[in-house]
N, C-alpha and C. Protein backbone atom coordinates (compact mmCIF):
# COMPACT_ATOMS: atom_id res chain seq x y z
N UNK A 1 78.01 44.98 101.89
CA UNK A 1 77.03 45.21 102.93
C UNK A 1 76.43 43.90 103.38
N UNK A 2 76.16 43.81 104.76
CA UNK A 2 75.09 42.77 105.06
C UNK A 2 73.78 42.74 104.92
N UNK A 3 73.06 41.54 105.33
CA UNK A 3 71.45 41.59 105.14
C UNK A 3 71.11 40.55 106.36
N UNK A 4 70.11 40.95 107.33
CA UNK A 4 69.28 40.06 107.95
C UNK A 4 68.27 38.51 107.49
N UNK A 5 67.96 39.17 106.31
CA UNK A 5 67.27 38.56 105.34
C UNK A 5 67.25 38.01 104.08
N UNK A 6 68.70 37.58 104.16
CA UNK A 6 69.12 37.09 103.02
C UNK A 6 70.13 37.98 101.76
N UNK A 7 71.09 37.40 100.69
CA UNK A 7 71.96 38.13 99.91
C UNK A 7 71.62 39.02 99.20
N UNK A 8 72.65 40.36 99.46
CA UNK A 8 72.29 41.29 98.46
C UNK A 8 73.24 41.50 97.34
N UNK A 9 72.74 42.23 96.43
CA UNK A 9 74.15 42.57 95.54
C UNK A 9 74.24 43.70 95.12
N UNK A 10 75.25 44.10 94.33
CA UNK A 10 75.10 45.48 93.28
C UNK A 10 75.59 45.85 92.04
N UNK A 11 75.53 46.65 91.54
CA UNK A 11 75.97 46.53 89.96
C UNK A 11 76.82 47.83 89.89
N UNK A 12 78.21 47.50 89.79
CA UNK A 12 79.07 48.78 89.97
C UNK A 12 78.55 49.74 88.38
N UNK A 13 78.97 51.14 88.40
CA UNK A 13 78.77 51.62 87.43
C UNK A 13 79.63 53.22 87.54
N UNK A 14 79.09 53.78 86.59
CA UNK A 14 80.10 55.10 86.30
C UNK A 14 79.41 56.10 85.65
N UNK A 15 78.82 57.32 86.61
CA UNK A 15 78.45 58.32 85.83
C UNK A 15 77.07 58.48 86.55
N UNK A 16 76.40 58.90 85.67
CA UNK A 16 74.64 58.92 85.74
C UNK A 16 73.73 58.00 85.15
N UNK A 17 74.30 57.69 83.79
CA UNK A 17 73.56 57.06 82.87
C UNK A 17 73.47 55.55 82.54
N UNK A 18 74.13 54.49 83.88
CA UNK A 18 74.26 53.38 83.50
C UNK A 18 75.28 53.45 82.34
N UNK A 19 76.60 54.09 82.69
CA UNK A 19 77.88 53.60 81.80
C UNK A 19 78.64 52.65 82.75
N UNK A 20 79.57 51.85 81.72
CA UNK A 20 79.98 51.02 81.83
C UNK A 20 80.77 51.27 83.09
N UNK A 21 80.92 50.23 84.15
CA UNK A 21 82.34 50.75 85.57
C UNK A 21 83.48 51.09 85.04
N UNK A 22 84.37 52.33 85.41
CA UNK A 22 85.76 52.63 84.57
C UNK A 22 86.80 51.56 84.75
N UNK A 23 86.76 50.98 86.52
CA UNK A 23 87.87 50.63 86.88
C UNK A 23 88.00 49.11 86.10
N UNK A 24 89.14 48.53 86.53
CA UNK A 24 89.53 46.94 85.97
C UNK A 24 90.73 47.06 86.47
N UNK A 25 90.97 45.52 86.90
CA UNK A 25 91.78 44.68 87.13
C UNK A 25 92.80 45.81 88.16
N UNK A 26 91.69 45.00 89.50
CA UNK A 26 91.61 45.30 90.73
C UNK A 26 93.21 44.92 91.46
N UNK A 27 93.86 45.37 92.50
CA UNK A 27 94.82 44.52 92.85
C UNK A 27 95.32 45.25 94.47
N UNK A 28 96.01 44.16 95.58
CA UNK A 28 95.87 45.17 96.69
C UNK A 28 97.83 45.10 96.23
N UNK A 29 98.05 46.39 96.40
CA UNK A 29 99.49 47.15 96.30
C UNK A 29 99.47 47.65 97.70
N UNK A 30 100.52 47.97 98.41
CA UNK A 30 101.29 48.78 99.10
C UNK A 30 100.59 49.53 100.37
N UNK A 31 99.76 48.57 100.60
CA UNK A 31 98.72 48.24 101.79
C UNK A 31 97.14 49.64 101.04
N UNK A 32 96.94 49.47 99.82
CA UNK A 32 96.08 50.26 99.32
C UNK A 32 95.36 49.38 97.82
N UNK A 33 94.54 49.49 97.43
CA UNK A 33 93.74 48.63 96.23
C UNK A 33 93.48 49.84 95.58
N UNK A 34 94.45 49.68 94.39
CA UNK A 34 94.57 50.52 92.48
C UNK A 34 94.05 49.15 92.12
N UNK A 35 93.79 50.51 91.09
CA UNK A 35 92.95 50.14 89.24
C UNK A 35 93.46 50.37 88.27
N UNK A 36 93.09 49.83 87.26
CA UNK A 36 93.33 50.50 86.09
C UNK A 36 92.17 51.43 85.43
N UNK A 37 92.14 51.88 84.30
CA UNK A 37 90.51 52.62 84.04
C UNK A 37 90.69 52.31 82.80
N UNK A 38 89.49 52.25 82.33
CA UNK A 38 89.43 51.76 80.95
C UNK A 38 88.84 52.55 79.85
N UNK A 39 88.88 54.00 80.52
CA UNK A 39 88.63 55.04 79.23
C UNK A 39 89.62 56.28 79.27
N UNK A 40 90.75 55.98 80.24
CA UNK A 40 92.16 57.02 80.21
C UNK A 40 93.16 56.11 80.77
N UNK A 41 94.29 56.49 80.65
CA UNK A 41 95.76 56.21 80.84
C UNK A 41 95.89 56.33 82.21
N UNK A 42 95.12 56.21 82.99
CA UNK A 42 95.36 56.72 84.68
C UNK A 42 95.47 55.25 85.79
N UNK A 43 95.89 54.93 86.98
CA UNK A 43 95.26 54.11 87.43
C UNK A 43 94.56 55.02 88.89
N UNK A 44 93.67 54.02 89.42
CA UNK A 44 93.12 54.86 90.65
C UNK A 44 93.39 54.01 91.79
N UNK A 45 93.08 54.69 92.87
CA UNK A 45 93.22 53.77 94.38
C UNK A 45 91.79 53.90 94.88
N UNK A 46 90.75 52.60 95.30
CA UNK A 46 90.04 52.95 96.49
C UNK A 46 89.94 53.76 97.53
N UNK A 47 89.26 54.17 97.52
CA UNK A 47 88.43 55.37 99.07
C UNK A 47 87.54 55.39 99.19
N UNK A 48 87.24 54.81 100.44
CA UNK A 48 86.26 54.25 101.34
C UNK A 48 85.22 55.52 101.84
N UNK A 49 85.98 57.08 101.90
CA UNK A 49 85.26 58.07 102.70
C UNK A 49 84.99 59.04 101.26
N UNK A 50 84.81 58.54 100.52
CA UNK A 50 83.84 59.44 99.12
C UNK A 50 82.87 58.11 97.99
N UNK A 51 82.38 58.36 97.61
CA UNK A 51 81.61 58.45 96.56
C UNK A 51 81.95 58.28 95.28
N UNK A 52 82.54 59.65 95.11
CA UNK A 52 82.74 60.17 93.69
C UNK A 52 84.08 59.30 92.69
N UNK A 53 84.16 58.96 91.79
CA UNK A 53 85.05 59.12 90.88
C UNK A 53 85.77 59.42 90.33
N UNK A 54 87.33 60.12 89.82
CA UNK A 54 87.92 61.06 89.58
C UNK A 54 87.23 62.47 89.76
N UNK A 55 86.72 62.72 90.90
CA UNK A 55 86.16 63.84 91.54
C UNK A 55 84.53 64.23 90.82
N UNK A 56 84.13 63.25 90.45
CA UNK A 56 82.43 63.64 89.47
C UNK A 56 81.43 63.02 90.68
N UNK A 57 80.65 62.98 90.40
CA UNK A 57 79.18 62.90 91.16
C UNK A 57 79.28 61.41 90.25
N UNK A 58 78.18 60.75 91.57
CA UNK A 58 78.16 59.31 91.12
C UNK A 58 76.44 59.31 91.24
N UNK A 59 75.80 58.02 90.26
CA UNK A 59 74.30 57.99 90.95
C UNK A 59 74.39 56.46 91.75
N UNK A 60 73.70 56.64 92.79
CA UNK A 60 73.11 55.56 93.71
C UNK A 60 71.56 54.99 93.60
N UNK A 61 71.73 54.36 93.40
CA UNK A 61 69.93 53.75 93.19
C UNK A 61 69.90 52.53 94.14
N UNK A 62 68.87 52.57 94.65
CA UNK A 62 68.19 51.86 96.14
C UNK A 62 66.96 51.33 96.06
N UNK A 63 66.88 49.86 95.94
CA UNK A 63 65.06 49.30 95.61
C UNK A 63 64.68 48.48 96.83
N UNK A 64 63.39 48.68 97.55
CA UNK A 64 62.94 47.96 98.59
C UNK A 64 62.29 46.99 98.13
N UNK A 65 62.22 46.33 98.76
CA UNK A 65 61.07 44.90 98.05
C UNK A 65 59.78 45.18 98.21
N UNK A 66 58.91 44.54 97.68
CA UNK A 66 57.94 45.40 97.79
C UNK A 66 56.78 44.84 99.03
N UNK A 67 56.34 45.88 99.59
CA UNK A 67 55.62 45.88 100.96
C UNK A 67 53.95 45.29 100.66
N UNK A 68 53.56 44.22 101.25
CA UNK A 68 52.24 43.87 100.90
C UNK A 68 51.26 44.53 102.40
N UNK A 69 50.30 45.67 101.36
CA UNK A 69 49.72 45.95 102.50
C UNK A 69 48.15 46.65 101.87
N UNK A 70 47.07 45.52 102.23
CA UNK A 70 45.96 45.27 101.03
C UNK A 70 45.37 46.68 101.62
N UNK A 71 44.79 47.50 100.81
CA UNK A 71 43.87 48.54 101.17
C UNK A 71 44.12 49.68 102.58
N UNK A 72 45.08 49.73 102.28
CA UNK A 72 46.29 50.48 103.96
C UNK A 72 46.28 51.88 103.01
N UNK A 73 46.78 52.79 103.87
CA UNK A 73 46.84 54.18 104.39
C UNK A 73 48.08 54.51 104.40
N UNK A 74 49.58 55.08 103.71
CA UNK A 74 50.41 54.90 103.98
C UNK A 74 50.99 56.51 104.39
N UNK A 75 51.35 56.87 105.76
CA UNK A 75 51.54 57.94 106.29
C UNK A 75 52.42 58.76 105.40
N UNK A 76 53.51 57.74 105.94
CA UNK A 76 55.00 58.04 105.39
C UNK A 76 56.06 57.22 105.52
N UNK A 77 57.23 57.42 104.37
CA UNK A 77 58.29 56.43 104.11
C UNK A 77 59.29 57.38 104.82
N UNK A 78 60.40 56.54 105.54
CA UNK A 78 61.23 57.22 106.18
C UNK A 78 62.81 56.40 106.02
N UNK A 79 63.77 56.67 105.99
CA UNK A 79 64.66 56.23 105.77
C UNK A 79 66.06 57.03 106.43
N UNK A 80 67.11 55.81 107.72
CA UNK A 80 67.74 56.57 108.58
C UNK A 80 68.99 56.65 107.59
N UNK A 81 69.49 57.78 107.96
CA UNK A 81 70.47 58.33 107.39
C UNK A 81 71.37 59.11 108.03
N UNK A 82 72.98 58.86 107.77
CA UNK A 82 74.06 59.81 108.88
C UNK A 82 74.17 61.00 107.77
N UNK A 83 73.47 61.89 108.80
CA UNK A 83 73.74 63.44 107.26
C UNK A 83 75.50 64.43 107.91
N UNK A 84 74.75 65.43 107.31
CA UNK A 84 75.85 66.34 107.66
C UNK A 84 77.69 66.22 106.97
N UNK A 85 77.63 65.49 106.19
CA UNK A 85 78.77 65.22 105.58
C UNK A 85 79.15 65.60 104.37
N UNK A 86 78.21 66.27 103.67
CA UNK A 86 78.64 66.63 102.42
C UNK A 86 79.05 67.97 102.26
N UNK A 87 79.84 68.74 101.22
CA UNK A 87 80.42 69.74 101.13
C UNK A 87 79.36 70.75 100.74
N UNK A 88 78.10 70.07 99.75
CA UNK A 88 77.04 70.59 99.71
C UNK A 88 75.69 70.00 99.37
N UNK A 89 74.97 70.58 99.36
CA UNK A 89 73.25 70.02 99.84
C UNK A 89 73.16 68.78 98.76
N UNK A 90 72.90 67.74 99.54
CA UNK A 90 72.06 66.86 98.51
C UNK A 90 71.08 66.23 98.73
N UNK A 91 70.75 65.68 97.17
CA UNK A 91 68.83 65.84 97.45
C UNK A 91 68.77 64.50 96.73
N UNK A 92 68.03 63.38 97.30
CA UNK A 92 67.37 62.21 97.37
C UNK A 92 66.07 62.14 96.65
N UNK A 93 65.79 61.00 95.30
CA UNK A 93 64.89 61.32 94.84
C UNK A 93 64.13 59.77 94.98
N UNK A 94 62.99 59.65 95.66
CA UNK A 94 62.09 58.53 95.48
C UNK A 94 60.90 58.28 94.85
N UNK A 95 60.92 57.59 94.43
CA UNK A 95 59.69 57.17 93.08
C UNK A 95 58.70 55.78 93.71
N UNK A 96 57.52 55.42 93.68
CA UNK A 96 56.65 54.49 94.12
C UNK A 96 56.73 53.43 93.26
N UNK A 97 56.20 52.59 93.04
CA UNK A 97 55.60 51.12 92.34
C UNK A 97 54.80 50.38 92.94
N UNK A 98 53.53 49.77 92.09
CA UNK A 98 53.23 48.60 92.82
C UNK A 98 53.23 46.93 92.74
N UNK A 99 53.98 47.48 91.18
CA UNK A 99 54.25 46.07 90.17
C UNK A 99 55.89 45.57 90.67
N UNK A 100 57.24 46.14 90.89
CA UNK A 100 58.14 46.22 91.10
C UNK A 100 58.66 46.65 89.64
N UNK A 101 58.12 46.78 88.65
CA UNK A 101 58.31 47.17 87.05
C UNK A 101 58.56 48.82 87.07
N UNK A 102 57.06 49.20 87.04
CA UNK A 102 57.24 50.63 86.50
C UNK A 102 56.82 51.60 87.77
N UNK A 103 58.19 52.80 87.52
CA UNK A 103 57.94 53.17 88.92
C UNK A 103 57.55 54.36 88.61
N UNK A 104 56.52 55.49 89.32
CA UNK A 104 56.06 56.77 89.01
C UNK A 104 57.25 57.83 89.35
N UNK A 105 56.37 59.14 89.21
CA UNK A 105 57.18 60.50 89.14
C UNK A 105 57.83 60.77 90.55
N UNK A 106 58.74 61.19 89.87
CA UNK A 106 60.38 61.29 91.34
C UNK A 106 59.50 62.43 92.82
N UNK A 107 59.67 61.99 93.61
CA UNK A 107 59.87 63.47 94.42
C UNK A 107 60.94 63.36 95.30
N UNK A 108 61.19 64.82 94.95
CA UNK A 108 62.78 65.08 95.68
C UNK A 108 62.78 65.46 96.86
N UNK A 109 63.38 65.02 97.80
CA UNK A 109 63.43 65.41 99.34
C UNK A 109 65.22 65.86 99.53
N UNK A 110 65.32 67.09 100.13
CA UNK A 110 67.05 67.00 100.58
C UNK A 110 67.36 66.32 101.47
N UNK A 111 68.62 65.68 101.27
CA UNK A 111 68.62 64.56 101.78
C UNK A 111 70.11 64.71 102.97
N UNK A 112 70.97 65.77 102.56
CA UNK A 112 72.12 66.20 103.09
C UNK A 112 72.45 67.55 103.23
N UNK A 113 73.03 68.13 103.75
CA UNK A 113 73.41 69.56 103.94
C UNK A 113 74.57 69.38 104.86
N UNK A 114 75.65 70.58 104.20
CA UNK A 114 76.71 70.45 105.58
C UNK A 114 76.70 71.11 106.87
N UNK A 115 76.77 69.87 107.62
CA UNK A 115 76.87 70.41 109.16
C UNK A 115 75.31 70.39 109.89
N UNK A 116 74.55 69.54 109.14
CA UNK A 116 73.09 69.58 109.57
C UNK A 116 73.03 67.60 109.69
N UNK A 117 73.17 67.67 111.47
CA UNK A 117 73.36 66.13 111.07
C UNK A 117 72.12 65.38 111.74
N UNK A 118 71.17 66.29 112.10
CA UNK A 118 69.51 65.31 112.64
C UNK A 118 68.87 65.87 111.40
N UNK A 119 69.14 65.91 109.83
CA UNK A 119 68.50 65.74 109.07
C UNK A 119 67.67 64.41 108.62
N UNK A 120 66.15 64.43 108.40
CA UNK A 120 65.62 63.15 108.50
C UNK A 120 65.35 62.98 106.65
N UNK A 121 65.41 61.97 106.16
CA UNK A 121 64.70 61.47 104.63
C UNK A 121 63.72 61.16 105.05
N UNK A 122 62.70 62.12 104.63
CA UNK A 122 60.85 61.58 105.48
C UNK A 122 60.38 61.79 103.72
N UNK A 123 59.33 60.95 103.54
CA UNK A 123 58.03 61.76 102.06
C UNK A 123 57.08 61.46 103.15
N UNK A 124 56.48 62.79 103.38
CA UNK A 124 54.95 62.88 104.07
C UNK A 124 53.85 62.59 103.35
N UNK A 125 53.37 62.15 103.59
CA UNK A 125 51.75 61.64 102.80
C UNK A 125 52.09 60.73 101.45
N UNK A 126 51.84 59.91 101.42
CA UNK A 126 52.42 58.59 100.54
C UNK A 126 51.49 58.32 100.04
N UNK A 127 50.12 58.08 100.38
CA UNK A 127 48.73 57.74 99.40
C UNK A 127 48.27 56.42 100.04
N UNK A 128 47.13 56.09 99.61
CA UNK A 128 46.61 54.41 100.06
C UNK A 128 47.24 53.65 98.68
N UNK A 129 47.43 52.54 99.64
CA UNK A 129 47.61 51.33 98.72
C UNK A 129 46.67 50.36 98.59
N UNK A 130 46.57 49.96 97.41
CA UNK A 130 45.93 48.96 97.44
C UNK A 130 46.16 47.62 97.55
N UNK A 131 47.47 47.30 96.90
CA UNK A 131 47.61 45.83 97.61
C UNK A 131 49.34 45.66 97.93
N UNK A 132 49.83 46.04 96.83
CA UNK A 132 51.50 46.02 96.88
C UNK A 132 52.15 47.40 96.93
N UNK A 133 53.47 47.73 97.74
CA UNK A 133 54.15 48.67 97.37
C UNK A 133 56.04 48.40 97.49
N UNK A 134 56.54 49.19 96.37
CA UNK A 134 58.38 49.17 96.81
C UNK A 134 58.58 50.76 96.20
N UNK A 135 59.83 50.76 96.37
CA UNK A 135 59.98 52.42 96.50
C UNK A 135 61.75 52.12 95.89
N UNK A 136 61.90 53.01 95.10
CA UNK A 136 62.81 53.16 94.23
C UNK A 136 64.03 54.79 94.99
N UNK A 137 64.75 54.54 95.57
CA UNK A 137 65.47 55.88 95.50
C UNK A 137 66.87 56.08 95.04
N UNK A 138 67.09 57.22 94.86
CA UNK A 138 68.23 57.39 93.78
C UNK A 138 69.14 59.13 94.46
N UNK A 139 70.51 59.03 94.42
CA UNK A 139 71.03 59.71 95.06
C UNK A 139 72.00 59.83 93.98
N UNK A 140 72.65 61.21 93.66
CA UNK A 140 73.66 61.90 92.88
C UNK A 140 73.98 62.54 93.96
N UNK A 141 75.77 62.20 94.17
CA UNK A 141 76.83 62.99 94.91
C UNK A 141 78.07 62.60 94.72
N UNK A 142 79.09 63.50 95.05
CA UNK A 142 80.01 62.87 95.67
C UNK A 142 80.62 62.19 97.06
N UNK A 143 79.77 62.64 98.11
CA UNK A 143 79.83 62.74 99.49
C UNK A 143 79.12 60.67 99.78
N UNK A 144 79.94 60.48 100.69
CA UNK A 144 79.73 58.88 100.76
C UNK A 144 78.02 58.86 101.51
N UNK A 145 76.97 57.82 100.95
CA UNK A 145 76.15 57.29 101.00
C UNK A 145 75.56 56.63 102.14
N UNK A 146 74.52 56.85 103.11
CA UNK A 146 75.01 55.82 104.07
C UNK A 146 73.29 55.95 104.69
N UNK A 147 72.66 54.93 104.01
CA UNK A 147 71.00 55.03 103.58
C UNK A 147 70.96 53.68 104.63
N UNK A 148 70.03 52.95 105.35
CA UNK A 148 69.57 52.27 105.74
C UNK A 148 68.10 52.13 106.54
N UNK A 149 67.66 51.04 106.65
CA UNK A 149 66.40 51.07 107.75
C UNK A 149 65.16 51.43 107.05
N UNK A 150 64.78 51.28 106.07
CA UNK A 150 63.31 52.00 105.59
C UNK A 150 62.29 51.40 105.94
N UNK A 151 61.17 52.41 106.44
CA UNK A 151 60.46 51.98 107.00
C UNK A 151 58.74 52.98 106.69
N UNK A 152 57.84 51.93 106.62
CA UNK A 152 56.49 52.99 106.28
C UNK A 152 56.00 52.89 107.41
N UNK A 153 54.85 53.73 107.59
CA UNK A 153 54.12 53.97 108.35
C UNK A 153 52.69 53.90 107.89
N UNK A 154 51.78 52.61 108.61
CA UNK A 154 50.24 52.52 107.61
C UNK A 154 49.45 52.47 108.57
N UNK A 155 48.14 52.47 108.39
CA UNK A 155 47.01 52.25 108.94
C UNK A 155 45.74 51.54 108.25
């Protein structure tokens, strides 16, 4: 992915729980990029239009930097998103901070449904801040990911 604002990165992984990435020793074959896996006898190929893993649900986790905004009002966090693509409903979970450390209790917003594609990722009423905020979100699916633009709303 790109950035306006400088490099980003990510930390491949496998599962839910922060397990180890399956794949290894990447290679482009036969105008397609296989793997090997490193907890079965299988190899895999890249695909660009899923998510998932030998067909499992993957988690996505998403951290904003954190927003300085001294004694503000924060409406709501909103975040654009192409919905309508998944086979079935999925639900987006965001958590607050004001340290960038420890982040509070999840709330879940649905975030996908099939065939519903002006679905918005809104959390209504966000709370005042007092001086700092970043926002933590986290997505389990198989259906490909496609989160950008977050944006609050303060006073």
């Amino acid at each position: 992915s790109s950035s306006q604002n400088g490099p980003q990165w990510c930390v491949l992984k496998t599962g839910l729980y922060d397990d180890v990435y399956r794949a290894v020793d990447f290679m482009y074959e036969g105008n397609q990029i296989t793997c090997g896996d490193k907890s079965e006898a299988v190899t895999g190929q890249l695909q660009f239009d899923i998510s998932s893993q030998y067909d499992k649900q993957q988690e996505h986790l998403l951290f904003t930097p954190l927003f300085k905004a001294d004694n503000a009002r924060c409406f709501d966090l909103e975040v654009e998103s192409s919905t309508g693509v998944a086979q079935y409903a999925d639900r987006l979970f965001l958590s607050a901070t004001t340290d960038g450390i420890n982040y509070g209790r999840e709330q879940m917003i649905e975030q996908n449904e099939p065939f519903v594609y002006d679905k918005r990722v809104l959390w209504k009423r966000v709370g005042r801040i007092r001086r700092l905020i970043g926002f933590k979100l986290r997505v389990i699916t198989k259906s490909p990911v496609t989160l950008s633009g977050c944006q609050i709303r303060l006073e």
